[in-house]
N, C-alpha and C. Protein backbone atom coordinates (compact mmCIF):
# COMPACT_ATOMS: atom_id res chain seq x y z
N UNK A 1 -3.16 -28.60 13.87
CA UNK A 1 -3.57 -28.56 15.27
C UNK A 1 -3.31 -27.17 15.86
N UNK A 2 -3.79 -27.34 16.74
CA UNK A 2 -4.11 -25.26 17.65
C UNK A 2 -3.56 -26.22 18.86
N UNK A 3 -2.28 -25.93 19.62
CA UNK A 3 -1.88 -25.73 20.57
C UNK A 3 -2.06 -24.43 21.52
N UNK A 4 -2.33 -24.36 23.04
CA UNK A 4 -2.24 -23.37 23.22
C UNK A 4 -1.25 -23.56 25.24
N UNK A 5 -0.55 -22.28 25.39
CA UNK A 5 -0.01 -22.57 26.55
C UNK A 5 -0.32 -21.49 27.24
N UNK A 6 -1.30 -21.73 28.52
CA UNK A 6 -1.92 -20.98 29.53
C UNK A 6 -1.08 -20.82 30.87
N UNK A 7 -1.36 -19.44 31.23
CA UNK A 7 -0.78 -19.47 32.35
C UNK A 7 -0.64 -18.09 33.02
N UNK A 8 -0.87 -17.94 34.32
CA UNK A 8 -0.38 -16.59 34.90
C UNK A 8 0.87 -16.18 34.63
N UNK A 9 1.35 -15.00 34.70
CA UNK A 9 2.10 -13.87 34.56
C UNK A 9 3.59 -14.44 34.73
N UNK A 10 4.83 -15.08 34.24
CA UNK A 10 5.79 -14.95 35.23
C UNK A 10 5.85 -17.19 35.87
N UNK A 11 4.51 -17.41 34.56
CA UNK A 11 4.83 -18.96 34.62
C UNK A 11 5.73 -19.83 33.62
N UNK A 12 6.01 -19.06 32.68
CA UNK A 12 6.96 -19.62 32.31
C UNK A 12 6.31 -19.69 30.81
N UNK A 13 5.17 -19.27 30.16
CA UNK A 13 4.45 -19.71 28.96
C UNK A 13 5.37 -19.26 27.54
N UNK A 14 6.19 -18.08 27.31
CA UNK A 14 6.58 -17.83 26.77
C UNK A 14 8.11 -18.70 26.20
N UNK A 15 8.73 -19.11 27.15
CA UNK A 15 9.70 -19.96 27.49
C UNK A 15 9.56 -21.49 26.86
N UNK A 16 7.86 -21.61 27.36
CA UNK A 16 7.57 -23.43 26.68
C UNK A 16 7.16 -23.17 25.48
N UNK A 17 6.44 -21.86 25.12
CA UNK A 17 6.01 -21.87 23.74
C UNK A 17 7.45 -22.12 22.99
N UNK A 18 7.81 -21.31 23.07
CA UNK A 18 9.72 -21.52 22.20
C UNK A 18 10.36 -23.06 21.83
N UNK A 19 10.08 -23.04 23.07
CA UNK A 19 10.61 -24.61 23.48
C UNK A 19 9.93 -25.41 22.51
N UNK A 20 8.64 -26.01 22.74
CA UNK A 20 7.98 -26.32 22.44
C UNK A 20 7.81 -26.67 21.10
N UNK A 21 7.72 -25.34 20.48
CA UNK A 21 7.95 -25.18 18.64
C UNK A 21 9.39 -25.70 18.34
N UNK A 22 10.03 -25.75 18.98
CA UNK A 22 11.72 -26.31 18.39
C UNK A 22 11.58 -27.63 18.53
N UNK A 23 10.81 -28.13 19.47
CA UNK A 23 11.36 -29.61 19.29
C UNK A 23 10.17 -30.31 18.95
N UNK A 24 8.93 -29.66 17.98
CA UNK A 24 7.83 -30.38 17.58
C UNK A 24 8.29 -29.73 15.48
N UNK A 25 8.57 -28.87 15.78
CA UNK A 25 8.81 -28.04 14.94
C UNK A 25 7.07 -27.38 14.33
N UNK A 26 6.73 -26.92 15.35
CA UNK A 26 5.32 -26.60 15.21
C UNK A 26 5.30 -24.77 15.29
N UNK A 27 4.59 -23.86 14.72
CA UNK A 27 4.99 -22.27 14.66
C UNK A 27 4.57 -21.44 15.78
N UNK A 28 5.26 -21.04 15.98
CA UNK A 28 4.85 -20.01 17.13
C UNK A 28 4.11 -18.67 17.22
N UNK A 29 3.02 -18.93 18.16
CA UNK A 29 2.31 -17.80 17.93
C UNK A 29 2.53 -16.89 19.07
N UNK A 30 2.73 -15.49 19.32
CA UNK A 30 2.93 -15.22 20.31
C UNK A 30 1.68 -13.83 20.64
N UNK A 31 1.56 -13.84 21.93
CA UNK A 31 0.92 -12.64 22.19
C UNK A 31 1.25 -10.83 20.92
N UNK A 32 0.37 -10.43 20.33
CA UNK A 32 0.88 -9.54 19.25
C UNK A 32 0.71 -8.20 19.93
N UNK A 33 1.83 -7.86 19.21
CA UNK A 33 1.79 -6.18 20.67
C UNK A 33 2.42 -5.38 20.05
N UNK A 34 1.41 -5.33 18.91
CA UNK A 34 0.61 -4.18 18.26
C UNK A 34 0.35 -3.14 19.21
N UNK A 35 0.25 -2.01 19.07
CA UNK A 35 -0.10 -0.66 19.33
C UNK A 35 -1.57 -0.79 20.09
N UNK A 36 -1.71 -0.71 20.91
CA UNK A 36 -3.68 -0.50 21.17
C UNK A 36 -3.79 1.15 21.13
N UNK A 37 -4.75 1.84 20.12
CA UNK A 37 -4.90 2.90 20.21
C UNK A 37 -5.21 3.52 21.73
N UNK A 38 -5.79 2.73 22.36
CA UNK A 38 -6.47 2.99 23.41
C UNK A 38 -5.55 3.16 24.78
N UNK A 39 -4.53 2.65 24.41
CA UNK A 39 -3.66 2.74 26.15
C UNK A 39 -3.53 3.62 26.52
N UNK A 40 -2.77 4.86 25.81
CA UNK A 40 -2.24 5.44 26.46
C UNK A 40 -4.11 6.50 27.73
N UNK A 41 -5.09 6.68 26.56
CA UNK A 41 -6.41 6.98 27.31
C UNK A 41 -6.58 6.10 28.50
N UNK A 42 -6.39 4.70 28.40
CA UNK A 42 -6.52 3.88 29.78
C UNK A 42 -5.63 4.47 30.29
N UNK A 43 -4.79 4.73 30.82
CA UNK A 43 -3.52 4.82 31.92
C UNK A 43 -4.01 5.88 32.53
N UNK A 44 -4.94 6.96 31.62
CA UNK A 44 -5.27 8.34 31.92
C UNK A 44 -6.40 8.38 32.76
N UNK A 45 -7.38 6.88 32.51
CA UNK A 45 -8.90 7.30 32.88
C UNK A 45 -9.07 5.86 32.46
N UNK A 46 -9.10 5.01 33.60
CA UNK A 46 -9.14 3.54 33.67
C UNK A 46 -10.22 2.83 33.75
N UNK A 47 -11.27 3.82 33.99
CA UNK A 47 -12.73 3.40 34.35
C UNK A 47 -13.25 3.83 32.74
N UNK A 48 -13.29 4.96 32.31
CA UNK A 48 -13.42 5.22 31.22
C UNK A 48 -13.53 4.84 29.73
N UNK A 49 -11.98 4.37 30.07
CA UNK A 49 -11.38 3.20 28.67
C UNK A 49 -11.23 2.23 28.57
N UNK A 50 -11.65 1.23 29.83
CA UNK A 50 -11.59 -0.38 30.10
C UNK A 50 -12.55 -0.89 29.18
N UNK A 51 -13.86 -0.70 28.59
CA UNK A 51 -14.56 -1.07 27.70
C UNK A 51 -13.60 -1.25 26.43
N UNK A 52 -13.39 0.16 25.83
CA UNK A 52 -12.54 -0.04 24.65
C UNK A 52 -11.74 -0.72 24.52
N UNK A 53 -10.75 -0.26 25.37
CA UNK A 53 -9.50 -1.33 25.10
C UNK A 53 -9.33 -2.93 25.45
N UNK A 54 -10.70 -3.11 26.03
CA UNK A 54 -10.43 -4.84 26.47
C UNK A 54 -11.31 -5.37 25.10
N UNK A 55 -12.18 -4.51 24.30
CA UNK A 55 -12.84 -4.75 22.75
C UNK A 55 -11.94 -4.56 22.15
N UNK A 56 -10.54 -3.73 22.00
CA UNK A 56 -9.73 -3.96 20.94
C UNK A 56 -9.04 -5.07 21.12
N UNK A 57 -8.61 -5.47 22.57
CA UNK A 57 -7.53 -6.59 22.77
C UNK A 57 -8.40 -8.29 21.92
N UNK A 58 -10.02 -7.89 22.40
CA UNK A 58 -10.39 -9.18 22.03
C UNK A 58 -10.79 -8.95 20.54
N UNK A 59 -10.98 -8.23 19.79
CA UNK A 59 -10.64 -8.24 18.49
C UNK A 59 -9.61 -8.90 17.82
N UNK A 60 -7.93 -7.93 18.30
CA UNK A 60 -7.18 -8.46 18.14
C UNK A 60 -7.02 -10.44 17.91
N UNK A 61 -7.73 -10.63 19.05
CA UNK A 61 -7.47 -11.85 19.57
C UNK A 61 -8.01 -12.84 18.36
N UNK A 62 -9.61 -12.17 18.72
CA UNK A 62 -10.18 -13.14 17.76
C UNK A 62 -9.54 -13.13 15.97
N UNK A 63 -8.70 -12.20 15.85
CA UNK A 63 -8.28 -12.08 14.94
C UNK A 63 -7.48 -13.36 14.40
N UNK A 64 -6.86 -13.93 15.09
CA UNK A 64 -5.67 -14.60 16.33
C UNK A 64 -6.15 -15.98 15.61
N UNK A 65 -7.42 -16.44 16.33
CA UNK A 65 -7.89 -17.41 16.68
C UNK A 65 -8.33 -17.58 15.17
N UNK A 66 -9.03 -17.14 14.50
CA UNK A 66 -9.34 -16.90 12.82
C UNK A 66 -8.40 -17.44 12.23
N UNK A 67 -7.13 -16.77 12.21
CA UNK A 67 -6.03 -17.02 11.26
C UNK A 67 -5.49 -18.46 11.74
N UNK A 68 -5.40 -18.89 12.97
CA UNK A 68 -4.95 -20.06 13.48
C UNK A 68 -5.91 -21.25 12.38
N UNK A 69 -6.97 -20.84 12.84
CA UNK A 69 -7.77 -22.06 12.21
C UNK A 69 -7.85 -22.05 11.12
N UNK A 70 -7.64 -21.68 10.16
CA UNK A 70 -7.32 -21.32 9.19
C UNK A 70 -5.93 -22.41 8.38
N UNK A 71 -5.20 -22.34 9.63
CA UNK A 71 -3.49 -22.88 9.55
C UNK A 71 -3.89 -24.31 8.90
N UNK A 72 -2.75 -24.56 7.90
CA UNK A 72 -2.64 -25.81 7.63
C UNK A 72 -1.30 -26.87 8.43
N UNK A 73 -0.79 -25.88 9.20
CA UNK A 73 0.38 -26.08 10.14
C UNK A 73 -0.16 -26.15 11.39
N UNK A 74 0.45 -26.99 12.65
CA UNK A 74 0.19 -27.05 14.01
C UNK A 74 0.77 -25.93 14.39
N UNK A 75 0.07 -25.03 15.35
CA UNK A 75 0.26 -23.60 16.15
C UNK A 75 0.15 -23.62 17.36
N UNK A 76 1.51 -23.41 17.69
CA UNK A 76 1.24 -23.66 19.18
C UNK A 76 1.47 -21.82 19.76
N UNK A 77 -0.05 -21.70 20.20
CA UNK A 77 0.19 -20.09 21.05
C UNK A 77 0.24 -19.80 22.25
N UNK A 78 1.01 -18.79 22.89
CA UNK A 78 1.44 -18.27 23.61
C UNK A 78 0.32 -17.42 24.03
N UNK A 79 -0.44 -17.69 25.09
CA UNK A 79 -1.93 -16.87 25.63
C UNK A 79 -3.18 -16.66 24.45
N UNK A 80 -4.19 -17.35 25.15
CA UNK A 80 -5.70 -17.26 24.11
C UNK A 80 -6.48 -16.62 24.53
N UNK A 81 -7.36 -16.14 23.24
CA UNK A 81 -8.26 -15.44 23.44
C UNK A 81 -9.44 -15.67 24.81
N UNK A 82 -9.13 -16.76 25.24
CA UNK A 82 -10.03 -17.87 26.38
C UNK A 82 -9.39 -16.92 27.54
N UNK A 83 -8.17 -16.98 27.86
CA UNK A 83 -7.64 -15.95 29.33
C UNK A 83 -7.77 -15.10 28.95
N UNK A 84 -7.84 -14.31 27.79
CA UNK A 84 -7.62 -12.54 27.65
C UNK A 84 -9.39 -12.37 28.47
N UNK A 85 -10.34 -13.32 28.06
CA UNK A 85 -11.56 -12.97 28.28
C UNK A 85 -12.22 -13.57 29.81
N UNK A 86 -11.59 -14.64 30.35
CA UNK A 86 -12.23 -15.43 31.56
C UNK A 86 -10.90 -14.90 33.07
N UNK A 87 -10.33 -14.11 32.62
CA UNK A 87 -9.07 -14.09 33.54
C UNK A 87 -9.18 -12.83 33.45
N UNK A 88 -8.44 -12.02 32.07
CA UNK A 88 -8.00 -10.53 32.25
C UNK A 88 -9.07 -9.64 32.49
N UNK A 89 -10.28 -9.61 31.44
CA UNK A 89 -11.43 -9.04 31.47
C UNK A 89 -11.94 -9.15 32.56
N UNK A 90 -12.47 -10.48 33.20
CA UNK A 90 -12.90 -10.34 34.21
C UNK A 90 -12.49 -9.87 35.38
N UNK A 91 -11.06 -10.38 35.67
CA UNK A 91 -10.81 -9.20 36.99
C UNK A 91 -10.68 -7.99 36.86
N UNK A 92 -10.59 -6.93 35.50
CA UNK A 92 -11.06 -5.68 35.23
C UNK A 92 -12.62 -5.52 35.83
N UNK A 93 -13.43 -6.20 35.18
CA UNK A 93 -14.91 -5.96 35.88
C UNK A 93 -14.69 -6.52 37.12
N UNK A 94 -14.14 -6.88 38.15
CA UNK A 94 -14.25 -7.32 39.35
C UNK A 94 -13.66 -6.05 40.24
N UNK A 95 -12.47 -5.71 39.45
CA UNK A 95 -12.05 -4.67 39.68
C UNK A 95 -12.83 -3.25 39.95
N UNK A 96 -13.94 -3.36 39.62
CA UNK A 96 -15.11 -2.06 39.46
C UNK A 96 -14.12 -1.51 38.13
N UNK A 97 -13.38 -1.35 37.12
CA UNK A 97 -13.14 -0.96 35.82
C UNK A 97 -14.03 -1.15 34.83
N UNK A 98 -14.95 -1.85 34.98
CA UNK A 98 -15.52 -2.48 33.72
C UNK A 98 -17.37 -2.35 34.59
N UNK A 99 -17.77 -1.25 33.97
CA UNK A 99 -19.51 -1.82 35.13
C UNK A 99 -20.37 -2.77 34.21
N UNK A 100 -21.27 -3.01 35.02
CA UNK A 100 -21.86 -4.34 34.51
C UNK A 100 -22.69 -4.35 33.30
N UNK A 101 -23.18 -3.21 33.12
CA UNK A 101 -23.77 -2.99 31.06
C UNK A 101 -21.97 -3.44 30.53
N UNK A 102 -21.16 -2.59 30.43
CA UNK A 102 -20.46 -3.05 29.66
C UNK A 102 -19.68 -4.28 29.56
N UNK A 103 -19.53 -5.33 30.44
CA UNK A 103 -19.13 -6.36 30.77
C UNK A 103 -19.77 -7.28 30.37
N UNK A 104 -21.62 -6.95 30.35
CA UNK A 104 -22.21 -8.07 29.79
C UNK A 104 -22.13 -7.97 27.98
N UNK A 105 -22.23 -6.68 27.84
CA UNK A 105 -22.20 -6.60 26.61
C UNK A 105 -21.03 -6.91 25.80
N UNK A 106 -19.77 -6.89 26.81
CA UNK A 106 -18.49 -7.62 26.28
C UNK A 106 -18.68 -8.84 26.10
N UNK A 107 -19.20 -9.99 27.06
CA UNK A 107 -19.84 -11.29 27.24
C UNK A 107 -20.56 -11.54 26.19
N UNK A 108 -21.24 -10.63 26.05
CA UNK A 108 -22.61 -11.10 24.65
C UNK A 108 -21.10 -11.20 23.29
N UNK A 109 -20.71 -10.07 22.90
CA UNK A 109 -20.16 -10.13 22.27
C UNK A 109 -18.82 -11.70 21.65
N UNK A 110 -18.52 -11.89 23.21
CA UNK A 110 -17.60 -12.77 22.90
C UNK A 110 -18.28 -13.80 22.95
N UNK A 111 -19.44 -14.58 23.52
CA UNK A 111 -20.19 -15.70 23.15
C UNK A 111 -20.68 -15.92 21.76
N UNK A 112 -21.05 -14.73 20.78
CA UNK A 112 -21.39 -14.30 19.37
C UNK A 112 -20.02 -15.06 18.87
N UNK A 113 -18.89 -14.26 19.11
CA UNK A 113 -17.66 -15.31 18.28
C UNK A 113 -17.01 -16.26 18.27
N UNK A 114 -17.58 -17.03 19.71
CA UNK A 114 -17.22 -18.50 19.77
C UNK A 114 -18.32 -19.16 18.96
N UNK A 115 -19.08 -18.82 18.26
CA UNK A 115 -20.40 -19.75 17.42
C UNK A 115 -19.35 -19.97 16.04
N UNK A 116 -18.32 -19.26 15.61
CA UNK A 116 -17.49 -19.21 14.53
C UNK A 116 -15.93 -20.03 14.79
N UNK A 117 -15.81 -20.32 15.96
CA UNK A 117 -14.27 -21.12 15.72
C UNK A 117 -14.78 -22.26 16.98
N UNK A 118 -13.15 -22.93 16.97
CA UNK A 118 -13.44 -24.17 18.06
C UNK A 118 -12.55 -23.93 18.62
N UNK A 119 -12.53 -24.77 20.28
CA UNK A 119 -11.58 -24.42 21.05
C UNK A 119 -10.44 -25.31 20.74
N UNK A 120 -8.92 -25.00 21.14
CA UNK A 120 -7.94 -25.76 20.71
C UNK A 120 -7.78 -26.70 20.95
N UNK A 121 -6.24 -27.99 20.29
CA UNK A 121 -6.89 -28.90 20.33
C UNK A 121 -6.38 -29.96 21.65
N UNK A 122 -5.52 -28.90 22.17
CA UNK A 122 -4.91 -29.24 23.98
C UNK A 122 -4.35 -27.72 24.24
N UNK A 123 -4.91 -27.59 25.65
CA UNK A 123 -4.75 -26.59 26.19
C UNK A 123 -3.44 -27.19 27.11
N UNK A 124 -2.27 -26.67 27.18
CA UNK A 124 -1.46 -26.70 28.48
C UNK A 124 -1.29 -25.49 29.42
N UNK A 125 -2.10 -25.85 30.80
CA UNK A 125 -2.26 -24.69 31.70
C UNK A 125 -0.99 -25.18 32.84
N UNK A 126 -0.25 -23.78 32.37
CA UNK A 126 1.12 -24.08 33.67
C UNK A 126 0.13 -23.40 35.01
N UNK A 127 0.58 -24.28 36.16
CA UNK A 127 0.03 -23.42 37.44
C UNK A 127 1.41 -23.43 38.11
N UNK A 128 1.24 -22.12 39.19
CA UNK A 128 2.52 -21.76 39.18
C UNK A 128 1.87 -21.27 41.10
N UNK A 129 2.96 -21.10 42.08
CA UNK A 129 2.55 -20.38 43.37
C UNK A 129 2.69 -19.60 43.02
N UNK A 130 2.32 -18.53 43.72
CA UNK A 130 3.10 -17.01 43.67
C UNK A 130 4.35 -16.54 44.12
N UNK A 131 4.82 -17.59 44.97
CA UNK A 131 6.39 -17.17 45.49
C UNK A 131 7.02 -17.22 43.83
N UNK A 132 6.78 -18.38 43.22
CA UNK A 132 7.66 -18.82 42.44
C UNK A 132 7.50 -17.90 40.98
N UNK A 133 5.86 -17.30 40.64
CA UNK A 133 5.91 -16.14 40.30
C UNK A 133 6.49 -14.95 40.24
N UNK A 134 6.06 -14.39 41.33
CA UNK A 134 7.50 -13.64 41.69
C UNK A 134 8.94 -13.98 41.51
N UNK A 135 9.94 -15.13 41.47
CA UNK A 135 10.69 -15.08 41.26
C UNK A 135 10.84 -15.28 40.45
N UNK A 136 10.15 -15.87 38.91
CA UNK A 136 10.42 -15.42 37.80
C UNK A 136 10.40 -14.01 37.74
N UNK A 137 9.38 -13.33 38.03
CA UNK A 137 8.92 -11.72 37.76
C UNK A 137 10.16 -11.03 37.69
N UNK A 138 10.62 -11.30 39.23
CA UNK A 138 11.98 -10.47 39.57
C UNK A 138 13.33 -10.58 38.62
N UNK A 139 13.32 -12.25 38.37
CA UNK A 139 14.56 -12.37 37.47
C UNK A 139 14.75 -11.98 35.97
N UNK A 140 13.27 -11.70 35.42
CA UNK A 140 13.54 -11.40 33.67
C UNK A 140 13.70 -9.50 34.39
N UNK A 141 12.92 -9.14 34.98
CA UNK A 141 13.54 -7.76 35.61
C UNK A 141 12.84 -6.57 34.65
N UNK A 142 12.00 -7.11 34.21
CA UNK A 142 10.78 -6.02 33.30
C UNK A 142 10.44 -4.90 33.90
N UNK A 143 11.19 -3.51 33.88
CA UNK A 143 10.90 -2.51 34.75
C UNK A 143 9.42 -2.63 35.28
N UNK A 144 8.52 -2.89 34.17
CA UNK A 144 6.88 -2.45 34.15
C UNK A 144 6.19 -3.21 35.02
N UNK A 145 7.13 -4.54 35.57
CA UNK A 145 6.10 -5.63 36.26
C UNK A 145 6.97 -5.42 37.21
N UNK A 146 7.44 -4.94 38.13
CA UNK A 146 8.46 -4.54 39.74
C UNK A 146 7.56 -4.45 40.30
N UNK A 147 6.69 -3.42 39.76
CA UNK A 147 5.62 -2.52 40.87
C UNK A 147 4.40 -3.41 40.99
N UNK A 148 4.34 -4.44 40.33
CA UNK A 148 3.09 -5.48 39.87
C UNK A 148 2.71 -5.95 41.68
N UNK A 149 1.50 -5.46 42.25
CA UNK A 149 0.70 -5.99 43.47
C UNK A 149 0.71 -7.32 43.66
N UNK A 150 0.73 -7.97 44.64
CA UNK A 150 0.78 -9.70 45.45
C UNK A 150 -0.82 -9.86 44.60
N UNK A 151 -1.89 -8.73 45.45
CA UNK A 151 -2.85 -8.96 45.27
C UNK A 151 -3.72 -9.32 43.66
N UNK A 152 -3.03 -8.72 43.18
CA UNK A 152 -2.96 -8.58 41.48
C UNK A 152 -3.17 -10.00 41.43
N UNK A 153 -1.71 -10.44 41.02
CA UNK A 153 -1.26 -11.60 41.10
C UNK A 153 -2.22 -12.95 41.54
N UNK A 154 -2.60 -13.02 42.48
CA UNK A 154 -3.24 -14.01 43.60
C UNK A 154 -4.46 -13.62 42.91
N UNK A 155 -5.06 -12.91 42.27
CA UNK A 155 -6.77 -12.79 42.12
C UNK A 155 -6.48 -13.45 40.71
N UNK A 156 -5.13 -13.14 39.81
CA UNK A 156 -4.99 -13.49 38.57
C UNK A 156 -4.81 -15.44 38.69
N UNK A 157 -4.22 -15.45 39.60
CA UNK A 157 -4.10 -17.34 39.74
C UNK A 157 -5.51 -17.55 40.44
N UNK A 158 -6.31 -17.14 41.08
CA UNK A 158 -7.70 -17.49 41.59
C UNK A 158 -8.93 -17.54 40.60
N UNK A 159 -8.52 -17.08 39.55
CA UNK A 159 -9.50 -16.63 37.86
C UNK A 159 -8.67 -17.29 36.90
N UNK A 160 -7.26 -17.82 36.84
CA UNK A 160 -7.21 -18.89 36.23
C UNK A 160 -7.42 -20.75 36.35
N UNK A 161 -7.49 -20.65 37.68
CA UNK A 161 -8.33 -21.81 38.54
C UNK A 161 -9.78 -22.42 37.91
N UNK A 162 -10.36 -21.00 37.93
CA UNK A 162 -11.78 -21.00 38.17
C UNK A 162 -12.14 -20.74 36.40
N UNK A 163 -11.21 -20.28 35.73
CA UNK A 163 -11.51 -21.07 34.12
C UNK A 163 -11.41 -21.75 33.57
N UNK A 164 -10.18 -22.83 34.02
CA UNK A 164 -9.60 -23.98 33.74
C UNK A 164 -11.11 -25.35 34.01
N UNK A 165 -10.63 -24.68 35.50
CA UNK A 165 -11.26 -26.34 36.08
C UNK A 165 -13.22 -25.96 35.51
N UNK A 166 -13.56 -24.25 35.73
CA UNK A 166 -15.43 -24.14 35.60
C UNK A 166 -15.83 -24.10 34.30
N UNK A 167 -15.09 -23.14 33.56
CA UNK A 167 -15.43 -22.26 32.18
C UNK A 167 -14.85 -23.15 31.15
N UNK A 168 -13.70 -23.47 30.92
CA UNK A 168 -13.14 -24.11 29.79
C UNK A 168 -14.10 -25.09 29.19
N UNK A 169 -13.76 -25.75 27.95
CA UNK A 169 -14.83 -26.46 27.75
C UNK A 169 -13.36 -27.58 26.81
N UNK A 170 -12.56 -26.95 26.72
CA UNK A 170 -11.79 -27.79 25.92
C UNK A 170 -10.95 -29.02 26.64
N UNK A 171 -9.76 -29.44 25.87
CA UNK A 171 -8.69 -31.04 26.61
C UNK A 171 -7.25 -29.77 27.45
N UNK A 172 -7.29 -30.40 28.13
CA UNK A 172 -6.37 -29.17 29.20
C UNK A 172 -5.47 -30.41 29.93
N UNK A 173 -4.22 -30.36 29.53
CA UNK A 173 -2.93 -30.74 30.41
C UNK A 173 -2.47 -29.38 31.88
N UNK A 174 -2.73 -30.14 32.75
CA UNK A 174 -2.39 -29.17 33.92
C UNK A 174 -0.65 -29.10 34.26
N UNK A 175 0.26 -28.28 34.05
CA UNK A 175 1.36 -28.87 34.38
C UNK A 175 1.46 -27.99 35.83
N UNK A 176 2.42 -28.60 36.70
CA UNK A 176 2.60 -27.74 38.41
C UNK A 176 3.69 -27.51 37.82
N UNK A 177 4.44 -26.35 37.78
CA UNK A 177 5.92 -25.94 37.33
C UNK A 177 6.56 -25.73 38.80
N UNK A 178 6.13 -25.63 39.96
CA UNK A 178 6.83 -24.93 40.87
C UNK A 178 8.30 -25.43 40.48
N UNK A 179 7.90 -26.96 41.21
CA UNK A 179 9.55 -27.51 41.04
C UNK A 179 10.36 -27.67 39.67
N UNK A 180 9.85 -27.30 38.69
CA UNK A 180 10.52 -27.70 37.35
C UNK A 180 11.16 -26.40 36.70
N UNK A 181 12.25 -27.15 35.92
CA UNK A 181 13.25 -25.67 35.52
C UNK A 181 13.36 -26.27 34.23
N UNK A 182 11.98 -26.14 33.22
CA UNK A 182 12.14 -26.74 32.01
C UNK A 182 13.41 -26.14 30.91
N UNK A 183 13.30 -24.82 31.17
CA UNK A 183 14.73 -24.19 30.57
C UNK A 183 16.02 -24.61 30.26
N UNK A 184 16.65 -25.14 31.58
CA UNK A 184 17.67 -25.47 31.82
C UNK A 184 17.67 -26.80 32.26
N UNK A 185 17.22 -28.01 32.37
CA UNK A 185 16.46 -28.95 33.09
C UNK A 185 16.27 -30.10 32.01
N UNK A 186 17.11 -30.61 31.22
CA UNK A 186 16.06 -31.29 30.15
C UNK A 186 15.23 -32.21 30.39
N UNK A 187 15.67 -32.74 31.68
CA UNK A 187 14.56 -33.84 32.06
C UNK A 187 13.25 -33.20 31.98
N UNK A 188 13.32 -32.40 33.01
CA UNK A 188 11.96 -31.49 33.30
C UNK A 188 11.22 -31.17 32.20
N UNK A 189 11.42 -30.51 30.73
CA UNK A 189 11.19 -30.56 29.67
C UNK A 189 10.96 -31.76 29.08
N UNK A 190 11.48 -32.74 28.86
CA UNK A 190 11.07 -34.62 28.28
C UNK A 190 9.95 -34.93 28.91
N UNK A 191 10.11 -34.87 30.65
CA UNK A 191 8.70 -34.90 31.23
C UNK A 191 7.44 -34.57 30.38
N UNK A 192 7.66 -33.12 30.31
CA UNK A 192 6.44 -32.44 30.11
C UNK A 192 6.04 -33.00 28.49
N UNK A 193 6.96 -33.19 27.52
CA UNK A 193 7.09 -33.58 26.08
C UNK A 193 6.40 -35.02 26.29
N UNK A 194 6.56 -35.85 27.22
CA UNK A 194 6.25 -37.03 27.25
C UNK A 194 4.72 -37.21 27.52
N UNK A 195 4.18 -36.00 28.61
CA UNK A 195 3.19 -36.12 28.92
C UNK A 195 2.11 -35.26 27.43
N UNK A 196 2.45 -34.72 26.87
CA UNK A 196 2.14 -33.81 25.65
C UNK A 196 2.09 -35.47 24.55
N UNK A 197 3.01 -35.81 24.41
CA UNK A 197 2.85 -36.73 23.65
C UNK A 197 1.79 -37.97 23.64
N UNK A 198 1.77 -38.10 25.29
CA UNK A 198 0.51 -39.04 25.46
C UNK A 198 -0.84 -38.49 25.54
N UNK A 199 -0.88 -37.08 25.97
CA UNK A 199 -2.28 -36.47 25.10
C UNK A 199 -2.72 -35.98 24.04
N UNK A 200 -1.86 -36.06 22.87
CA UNK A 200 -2.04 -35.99 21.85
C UNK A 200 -2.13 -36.73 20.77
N UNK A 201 -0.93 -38.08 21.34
CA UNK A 201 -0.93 -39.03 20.30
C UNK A 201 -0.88 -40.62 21.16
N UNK A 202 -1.12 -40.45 22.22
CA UNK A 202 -1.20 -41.38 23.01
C UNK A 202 0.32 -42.45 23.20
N UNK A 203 1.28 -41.89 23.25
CA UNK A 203 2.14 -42.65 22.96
C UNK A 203 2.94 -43.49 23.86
N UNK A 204 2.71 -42.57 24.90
CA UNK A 204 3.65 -42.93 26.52
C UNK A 204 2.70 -42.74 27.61
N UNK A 205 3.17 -43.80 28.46
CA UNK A 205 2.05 -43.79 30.07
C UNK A 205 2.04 -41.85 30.48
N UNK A 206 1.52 -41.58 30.91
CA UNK A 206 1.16 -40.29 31.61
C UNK A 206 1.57 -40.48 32.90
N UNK A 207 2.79 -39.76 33.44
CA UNK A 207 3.41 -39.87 34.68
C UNK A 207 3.61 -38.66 35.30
């Protein structure tokens, strides 16, 4: 099985993936952060290099998605090729970063490599506010995400909305994390295990 756990910035995805794999004993895939030749040129000239480097990231990806299916083991990953392309990409082209030849031609491209794999086989999309965003953000204390914009943020939960509920095509568990501290919390965690369990194997009422 292809697990996958969706979510804006600072929702907690990295945290359940972990989780997750320990008490299914299923492998963890995590975002790979590999080198992009291309960054350090983006940082320099953002309009410039947004083509390239959002074609290497989805390379990467699809790379990702290949080897998963492939697996004779359940994989549960940590961000899919599905948000790198309906979330990140796109608010780059919304952004005016990305103009519209190259955006569609990113589009063409990535519709070409969904004819070769399938989508996973439950999506869990954490939704998160942004207060509560932010206060994850603030507490792991990632120099690089301090300076990270409200607005950022809020367009990034408004484009994961609008892929979940428009674009997706796959089985999607919605979890609301505001109030839950699956970390530390085990209830909060059993919850979510319980509700995972009844969409996958039908085992327990869905509460």
């Amino acid at each position: 099985m292809h697990i996958v756990i969706a979510g804006n910035i600072g929702s907690g995805k990295t945290t359940l993936t972990t989780l997750l794999a320990k008490h299914y004993g299923w492998v963890p895939k995590f975002e790979a952060v590999d080198y992009n030749p291309y960054l350090e040129d983006y940082y320099q000239d953002i309009p410039r290099w947004s083509f390239a480097l959002e074609v290497y990231f989805l390379k990467q990806r699809f790379k990702d998605i290949l080897d998963i299916g492939q697996s004779e083991v359940t994989v549960i990953q940590d961000r899919s090729i599905f948000e790198g392309v309906y979330v990140f990409t796109v608010n780059n082209h919304l952004m005016g970063n990305l103009d519209d030849r190259d955006f569609q031609c990113y589009m063409d491209l990535f519709e070409s490599m969904m004819t070769v794999v399938k989508v996973p086989d439950l999506m869990i999309y954490l939704r998160a506010s942004i207060p509560h965003l932010v206060e994850n953000i603030q507490k792991r204390g990632r120099e690089y995400e301090q300076q990270m914009q409200l607005d950022y943020l809020k367009n990034l939960n408004r484009l994961y909305d609008e892929f979940i509920y428009h674009h997706y095509q796959g089985k999607v568990l919605t979890v609301d994390v505001d109030e839950l501290d699956f970390l530390n919390r085990k209830a909060d965690l059993a919850k979510i295990i319980n509700r995972i369990d009844t969409s996958l194997f039908g085992l327990f009422p869905d509460v």
